[in-house]
PDB file of N, CA and C in Angstrom:
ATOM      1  N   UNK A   1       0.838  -1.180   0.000  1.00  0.00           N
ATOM      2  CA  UNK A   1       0.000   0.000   0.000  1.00  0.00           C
ATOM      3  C   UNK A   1       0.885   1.245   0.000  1.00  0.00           C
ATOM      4  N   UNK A   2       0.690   2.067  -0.710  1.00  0.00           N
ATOM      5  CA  UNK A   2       1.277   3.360  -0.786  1.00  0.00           C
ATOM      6  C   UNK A   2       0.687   4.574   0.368  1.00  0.00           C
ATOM      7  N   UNK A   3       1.925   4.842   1.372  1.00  0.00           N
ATOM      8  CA  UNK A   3       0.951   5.640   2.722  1.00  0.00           C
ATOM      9  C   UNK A   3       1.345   6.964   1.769  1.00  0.00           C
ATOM     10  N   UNK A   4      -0.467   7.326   1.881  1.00  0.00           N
ATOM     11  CA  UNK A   4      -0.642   8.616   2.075  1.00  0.00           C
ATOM     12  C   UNK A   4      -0.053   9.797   2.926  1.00  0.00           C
ATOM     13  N   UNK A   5       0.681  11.307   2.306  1.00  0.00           N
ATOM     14  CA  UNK A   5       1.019  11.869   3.189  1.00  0.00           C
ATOM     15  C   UNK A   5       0.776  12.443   4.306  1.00  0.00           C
ATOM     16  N   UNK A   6       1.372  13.043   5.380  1.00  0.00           N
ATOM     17  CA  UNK A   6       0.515  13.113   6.420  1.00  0.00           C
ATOM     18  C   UNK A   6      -0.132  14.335   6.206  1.00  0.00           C
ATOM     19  N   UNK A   7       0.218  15.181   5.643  1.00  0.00           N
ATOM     20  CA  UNK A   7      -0.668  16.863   5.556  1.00  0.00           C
ATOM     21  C   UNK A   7      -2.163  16.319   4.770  1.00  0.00           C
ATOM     22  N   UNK A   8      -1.886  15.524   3.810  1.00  0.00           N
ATOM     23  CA  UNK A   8      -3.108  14.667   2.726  1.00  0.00           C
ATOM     24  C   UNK A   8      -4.001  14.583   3.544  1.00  0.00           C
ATOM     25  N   UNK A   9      -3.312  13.363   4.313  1.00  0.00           N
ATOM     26  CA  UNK A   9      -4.211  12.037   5.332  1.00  0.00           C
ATOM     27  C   UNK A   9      -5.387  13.355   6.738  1.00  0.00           C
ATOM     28  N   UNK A  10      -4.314  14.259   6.773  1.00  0.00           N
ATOM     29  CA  UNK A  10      -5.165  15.304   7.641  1.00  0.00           C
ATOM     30  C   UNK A  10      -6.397  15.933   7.274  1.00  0.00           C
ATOM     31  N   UNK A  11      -5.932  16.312   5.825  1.00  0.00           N
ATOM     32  CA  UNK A  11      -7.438  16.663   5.134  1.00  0.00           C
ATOM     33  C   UNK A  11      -8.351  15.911   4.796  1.00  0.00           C
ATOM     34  N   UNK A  12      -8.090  14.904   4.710  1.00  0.00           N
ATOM     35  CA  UNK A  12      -9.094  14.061   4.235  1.00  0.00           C
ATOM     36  C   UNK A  12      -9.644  13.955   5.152  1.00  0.00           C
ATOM     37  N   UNK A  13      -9.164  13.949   6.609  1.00  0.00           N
ATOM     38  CA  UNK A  13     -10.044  13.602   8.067  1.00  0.00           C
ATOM     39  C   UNK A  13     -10.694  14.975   7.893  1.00  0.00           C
ATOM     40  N   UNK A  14      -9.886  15.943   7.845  1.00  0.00           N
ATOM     41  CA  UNK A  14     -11.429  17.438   8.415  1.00  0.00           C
ATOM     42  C   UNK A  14     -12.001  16.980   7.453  1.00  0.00           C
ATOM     43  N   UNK A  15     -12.008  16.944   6.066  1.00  0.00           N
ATOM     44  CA  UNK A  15     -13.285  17.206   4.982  1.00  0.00           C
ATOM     45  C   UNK A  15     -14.536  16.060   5.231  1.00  0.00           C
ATOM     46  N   UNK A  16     -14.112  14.779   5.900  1.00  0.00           N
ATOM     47  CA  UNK A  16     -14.809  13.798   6.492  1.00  0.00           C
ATOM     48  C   UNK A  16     -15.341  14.711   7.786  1.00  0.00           C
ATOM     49  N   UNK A  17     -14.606  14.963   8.368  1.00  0.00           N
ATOM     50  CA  UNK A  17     -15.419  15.382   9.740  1.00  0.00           C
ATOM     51  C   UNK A  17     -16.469  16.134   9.476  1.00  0.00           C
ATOM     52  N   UNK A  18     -15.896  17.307   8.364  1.00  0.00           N
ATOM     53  CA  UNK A  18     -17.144  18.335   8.039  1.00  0.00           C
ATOM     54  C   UNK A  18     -18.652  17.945   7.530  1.00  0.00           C
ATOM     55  N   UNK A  19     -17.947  16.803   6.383  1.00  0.00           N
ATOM     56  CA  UNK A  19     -19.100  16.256   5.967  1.00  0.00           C
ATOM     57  C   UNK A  19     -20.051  15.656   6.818  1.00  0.00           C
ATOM     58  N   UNK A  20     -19.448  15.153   7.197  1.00  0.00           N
ATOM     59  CA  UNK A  20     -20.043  14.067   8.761  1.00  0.00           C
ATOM     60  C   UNK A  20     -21.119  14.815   9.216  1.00  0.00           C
ATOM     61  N   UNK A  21     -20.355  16.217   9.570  1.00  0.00           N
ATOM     62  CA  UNK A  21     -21.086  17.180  11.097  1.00  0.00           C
ATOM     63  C   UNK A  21     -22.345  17.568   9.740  1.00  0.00           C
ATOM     64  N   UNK A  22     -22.190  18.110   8.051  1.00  0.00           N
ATOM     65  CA  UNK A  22     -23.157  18.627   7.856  1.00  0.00           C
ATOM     66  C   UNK A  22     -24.104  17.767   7.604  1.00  0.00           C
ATOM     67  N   UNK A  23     -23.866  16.252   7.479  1.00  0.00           N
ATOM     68  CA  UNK A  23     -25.100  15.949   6.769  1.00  0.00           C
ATOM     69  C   UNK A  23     -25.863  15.445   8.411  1.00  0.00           C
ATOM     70  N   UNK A  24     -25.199  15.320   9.249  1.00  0.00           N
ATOM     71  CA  UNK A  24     -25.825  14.688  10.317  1.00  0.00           C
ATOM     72  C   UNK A  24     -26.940  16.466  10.960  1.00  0.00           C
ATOM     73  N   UNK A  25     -26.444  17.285  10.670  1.00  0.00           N
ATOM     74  CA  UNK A  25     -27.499  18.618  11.017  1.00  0.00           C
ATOM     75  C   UNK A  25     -28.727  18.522  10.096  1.00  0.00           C
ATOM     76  N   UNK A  26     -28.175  18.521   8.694  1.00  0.00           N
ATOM     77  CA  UNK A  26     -29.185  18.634   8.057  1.00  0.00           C
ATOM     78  C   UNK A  26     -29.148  18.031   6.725  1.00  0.00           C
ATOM     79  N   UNK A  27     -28.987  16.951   6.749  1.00  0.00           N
ATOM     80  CA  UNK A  27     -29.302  16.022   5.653  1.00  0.00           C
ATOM     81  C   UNK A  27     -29.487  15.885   4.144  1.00  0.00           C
ATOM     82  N   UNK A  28     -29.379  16.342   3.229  1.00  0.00           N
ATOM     83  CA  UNK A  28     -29.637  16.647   2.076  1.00  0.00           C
ATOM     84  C   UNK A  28     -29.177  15.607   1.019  1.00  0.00           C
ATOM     85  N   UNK A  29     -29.236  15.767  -0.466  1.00  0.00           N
ATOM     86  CA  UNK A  29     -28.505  14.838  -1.365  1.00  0.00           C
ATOM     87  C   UNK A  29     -26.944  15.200  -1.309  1.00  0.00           C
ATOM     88  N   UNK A  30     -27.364  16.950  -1.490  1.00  0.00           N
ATOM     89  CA  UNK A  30     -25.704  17.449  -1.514  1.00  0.00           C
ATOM     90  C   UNK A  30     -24.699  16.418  -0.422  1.00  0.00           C
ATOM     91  N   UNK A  31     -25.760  17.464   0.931  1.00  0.00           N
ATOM     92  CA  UNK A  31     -24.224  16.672   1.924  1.00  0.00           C
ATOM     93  C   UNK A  31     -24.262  14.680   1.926  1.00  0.00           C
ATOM     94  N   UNK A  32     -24.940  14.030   1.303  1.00  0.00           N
ATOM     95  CA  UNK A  32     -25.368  12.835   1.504  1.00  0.00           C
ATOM     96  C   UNK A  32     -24.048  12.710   0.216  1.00  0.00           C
ATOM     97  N   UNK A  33     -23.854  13.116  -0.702  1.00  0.00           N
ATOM     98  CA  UNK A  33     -23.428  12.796  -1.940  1.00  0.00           C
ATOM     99  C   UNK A  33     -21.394  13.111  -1.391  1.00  0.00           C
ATOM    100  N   UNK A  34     -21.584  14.417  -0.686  1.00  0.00           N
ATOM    101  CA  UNK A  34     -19.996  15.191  -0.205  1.00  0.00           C
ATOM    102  C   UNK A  34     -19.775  13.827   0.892  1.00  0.00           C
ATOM    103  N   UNK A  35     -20.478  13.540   1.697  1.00  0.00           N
ATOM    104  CA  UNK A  35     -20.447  12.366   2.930  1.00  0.00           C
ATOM    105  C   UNK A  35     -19.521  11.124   1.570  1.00  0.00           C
ATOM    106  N   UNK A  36     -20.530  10.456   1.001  1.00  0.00           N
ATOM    107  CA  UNK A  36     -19.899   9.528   0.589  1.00  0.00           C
ATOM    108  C   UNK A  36     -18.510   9.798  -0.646  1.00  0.00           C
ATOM    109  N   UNK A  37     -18.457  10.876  -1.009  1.00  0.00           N
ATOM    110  CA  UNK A  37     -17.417  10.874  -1.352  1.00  0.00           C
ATOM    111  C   UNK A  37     -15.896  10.794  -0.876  1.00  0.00           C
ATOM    112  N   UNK A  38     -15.802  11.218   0.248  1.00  0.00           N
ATOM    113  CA  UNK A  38     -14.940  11.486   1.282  1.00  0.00           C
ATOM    114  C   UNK A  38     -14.427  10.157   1.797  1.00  0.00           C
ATOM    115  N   UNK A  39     -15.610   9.690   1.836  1.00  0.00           N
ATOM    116  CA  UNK A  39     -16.163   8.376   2.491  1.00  0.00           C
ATOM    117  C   UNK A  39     -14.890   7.512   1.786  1.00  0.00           C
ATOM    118  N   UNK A  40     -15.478   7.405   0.512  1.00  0.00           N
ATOM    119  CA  UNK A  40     -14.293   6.602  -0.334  1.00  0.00           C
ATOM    120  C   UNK A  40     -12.927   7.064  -0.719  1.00  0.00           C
ATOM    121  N   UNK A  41     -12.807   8.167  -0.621  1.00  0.00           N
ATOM    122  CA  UNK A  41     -11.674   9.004  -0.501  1.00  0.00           C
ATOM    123  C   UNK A  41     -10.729   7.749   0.220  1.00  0.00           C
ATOM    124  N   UNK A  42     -11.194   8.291   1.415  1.00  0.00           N
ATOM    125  CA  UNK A  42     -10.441   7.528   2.972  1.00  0.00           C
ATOM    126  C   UNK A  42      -9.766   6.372   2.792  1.00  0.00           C
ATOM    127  N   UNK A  43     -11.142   5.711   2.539  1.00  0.00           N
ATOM    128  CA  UNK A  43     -10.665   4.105   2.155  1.00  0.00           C
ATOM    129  C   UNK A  43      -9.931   3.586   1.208  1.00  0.00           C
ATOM    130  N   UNK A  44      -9.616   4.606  -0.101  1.00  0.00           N
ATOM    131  CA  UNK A  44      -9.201   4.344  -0.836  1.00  0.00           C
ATOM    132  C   UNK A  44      -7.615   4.581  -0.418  1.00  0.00           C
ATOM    133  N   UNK A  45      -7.339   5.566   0.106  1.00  0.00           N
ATOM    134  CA  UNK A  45      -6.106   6.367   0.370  1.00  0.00           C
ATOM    135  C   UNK A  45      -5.399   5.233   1.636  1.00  0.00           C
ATOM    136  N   UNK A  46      -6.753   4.829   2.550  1.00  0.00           N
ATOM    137  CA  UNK A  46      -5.916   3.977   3.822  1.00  0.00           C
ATOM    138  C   UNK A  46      -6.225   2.585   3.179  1.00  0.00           C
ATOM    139  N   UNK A  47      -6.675   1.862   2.398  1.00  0.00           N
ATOM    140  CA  UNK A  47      -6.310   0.742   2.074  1.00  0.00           C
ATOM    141  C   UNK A  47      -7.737  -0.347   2.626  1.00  0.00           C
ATOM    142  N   UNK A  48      -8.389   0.455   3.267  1.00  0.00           N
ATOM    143  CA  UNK A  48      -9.527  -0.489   4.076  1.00  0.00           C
ATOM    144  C   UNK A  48     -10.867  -0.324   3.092  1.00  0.00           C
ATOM    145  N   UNK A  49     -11.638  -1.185   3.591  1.00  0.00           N
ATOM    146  CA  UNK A  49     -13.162  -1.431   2.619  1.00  0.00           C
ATOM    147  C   UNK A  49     -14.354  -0.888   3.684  1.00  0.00           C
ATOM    148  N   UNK A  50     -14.075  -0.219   4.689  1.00  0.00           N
ATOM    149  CA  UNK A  50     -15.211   0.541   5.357  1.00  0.00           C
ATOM    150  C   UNK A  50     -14.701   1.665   6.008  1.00  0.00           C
ATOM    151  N   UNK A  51     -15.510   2.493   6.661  1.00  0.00           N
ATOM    152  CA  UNK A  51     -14.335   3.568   6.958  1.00  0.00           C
ATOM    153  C   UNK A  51     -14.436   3.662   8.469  1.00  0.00           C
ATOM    154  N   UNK A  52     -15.154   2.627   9.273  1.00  0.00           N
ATOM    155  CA  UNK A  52     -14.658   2.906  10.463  1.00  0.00           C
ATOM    156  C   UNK A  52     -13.187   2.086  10.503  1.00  0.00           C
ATOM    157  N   UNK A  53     -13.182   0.863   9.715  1.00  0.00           N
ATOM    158  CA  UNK A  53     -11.811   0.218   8.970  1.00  0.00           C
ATOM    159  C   UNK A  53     -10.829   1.483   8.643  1.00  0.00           C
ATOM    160  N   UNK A  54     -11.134   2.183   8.240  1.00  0.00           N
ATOM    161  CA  UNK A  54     -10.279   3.219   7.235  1.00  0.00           C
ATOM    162  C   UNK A  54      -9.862   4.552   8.423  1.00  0.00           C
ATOM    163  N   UNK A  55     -10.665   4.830   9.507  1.00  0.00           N
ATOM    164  CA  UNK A  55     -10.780   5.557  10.263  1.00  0.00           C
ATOM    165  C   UNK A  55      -9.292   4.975  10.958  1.00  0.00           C
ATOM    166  N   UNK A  56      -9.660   3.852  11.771  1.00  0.00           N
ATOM    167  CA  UNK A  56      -8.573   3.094  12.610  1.00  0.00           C
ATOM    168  C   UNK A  56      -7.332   3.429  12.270  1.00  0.00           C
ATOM    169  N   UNK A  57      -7.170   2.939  10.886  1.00  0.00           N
ATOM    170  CA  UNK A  57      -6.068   3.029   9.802  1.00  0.00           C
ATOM    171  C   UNK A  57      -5.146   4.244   9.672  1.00  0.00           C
ATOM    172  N   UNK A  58      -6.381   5.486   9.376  1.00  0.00           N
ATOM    173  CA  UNK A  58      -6.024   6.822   9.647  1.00  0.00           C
ATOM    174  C   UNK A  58      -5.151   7.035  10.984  1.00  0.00           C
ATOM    175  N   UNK A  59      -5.525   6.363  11.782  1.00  0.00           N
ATOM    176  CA  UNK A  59      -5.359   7.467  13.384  1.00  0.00           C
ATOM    177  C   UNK A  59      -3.604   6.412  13.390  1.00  0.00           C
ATOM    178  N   UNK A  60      -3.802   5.089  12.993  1.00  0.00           N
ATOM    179  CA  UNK A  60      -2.727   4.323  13.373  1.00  0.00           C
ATOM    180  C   UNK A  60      -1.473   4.947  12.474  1.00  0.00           C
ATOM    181  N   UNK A  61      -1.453   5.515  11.139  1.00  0.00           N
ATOM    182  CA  UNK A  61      -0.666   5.940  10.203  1.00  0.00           C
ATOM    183  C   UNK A  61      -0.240   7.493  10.579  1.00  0.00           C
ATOM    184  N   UNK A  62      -1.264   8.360  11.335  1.00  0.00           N
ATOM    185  CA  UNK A  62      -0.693   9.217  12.069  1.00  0.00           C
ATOM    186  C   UNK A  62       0.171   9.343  13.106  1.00  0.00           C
ATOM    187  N   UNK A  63      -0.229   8.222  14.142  1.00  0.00           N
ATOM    188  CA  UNK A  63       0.265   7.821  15.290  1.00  0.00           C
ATOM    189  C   UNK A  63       1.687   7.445  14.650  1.00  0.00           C
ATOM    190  N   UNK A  64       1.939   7.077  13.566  1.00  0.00           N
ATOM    191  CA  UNK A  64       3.079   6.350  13.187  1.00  0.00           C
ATOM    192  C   UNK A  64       4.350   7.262  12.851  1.00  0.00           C
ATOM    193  N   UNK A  65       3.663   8.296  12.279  1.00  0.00           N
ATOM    194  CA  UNK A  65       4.322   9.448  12.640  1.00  0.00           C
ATOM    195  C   UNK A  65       4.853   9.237  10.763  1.00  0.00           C
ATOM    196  N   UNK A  66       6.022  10.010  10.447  1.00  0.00           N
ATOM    197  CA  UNK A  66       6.653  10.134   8.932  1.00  0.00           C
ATOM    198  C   UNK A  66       7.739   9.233   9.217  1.00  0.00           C
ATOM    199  N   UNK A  67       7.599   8.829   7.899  1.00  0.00           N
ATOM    200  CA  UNK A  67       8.583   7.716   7.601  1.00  0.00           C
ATOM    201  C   UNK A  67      10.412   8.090   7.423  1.00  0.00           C
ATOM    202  N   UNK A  68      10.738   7.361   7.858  1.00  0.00           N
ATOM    203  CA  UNK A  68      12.193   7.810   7.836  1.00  0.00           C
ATOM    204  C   UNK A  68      12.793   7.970   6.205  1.00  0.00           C
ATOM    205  N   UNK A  69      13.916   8.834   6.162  1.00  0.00           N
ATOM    206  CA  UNK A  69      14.467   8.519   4.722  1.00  0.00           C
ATOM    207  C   UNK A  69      14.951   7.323   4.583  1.00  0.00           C
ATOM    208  N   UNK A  70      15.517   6.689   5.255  1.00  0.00           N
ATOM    209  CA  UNK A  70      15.725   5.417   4.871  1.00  0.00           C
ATOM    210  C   UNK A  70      14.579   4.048   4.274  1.00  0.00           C
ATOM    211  N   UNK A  71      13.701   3.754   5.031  1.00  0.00           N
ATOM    212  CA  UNK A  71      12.722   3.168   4.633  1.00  0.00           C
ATOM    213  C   UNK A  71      11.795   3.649   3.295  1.00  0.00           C
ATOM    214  N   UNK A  72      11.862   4.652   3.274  1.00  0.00           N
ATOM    215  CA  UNK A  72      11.031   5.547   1.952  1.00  0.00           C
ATOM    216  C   UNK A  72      12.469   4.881   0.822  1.00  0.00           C
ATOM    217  N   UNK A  73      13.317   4.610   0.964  1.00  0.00           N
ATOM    218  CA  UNK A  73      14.178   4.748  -0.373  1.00  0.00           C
ATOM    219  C   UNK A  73      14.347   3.596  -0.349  1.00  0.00           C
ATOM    220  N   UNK A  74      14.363   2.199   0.547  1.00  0.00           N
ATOM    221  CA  UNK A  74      14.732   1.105   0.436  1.00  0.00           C
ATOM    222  C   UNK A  74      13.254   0.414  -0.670  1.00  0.00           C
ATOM    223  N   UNK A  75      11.919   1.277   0.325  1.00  0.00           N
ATOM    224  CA  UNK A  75      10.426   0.783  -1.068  1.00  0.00           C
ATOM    225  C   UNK A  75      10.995   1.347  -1.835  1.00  0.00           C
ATOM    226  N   UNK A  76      11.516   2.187  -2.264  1.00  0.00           N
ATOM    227  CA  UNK A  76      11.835   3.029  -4.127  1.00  0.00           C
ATOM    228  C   UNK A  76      12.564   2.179  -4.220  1.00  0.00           C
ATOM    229  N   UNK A  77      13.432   1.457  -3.773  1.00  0.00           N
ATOM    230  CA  UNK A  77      14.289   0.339  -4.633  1.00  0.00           C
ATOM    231  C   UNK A  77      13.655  -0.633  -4.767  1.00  0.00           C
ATOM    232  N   UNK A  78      13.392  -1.472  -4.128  1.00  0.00           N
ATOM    233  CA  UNK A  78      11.818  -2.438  -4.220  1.00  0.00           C
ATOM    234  C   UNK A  78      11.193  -2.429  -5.273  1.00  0.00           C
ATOM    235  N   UNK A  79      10.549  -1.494  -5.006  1.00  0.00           N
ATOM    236  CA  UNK A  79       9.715  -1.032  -6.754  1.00  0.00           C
ATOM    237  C   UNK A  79      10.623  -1.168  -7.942  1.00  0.00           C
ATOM    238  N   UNK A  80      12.013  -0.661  -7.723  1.00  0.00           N
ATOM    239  CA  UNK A  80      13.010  -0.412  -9.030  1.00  0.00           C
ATOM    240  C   UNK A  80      12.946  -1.673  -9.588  1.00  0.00           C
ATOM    241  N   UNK A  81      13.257  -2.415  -8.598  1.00  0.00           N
ATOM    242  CA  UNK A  81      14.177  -4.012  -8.737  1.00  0.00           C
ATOM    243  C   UNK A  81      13.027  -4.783  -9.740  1.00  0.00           C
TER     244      UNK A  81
END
């Protein structure tokens, strides 16, 4: 899986949160349509098939903090090879 960056992975959580907070006030197609987009955003970006799955994922890849230069260049060789 390719981790998403962390400034990325941040937005994608507010624009989820926002969506979240508007459609749960007031419901519409719009925010119903912005909700699930986001929705798949997430999952797509963290690798999971639901997004309280994808949520977890999020908080654990933050928690994880940025990847060292070393490990980032040993996958670019990986990939090369």
């Amino acid at each position: 899986m390719v981790v998403p960056a962390e400034n990325t992975l941040r937005l994608v959580l507010a624009r989820f949160a926002q969506a979240r907070f508007d459609h749960d006030i007031r419901p519409t197609g719009t925010t119903s349509r912005a909700l699930e987009d986001v929705t798949y955003t997430l999952c797509v970006m963290t690798g999971r098939p639901d997004i309280d799955q994808a949520l977890e994922e999020a908080d654990f890849l933050l928690a994880a903090g940025p990847r060292s230069e070393a490990s980032a260049g040993q996958c670019d060789e990986a990939l090369a090879a």
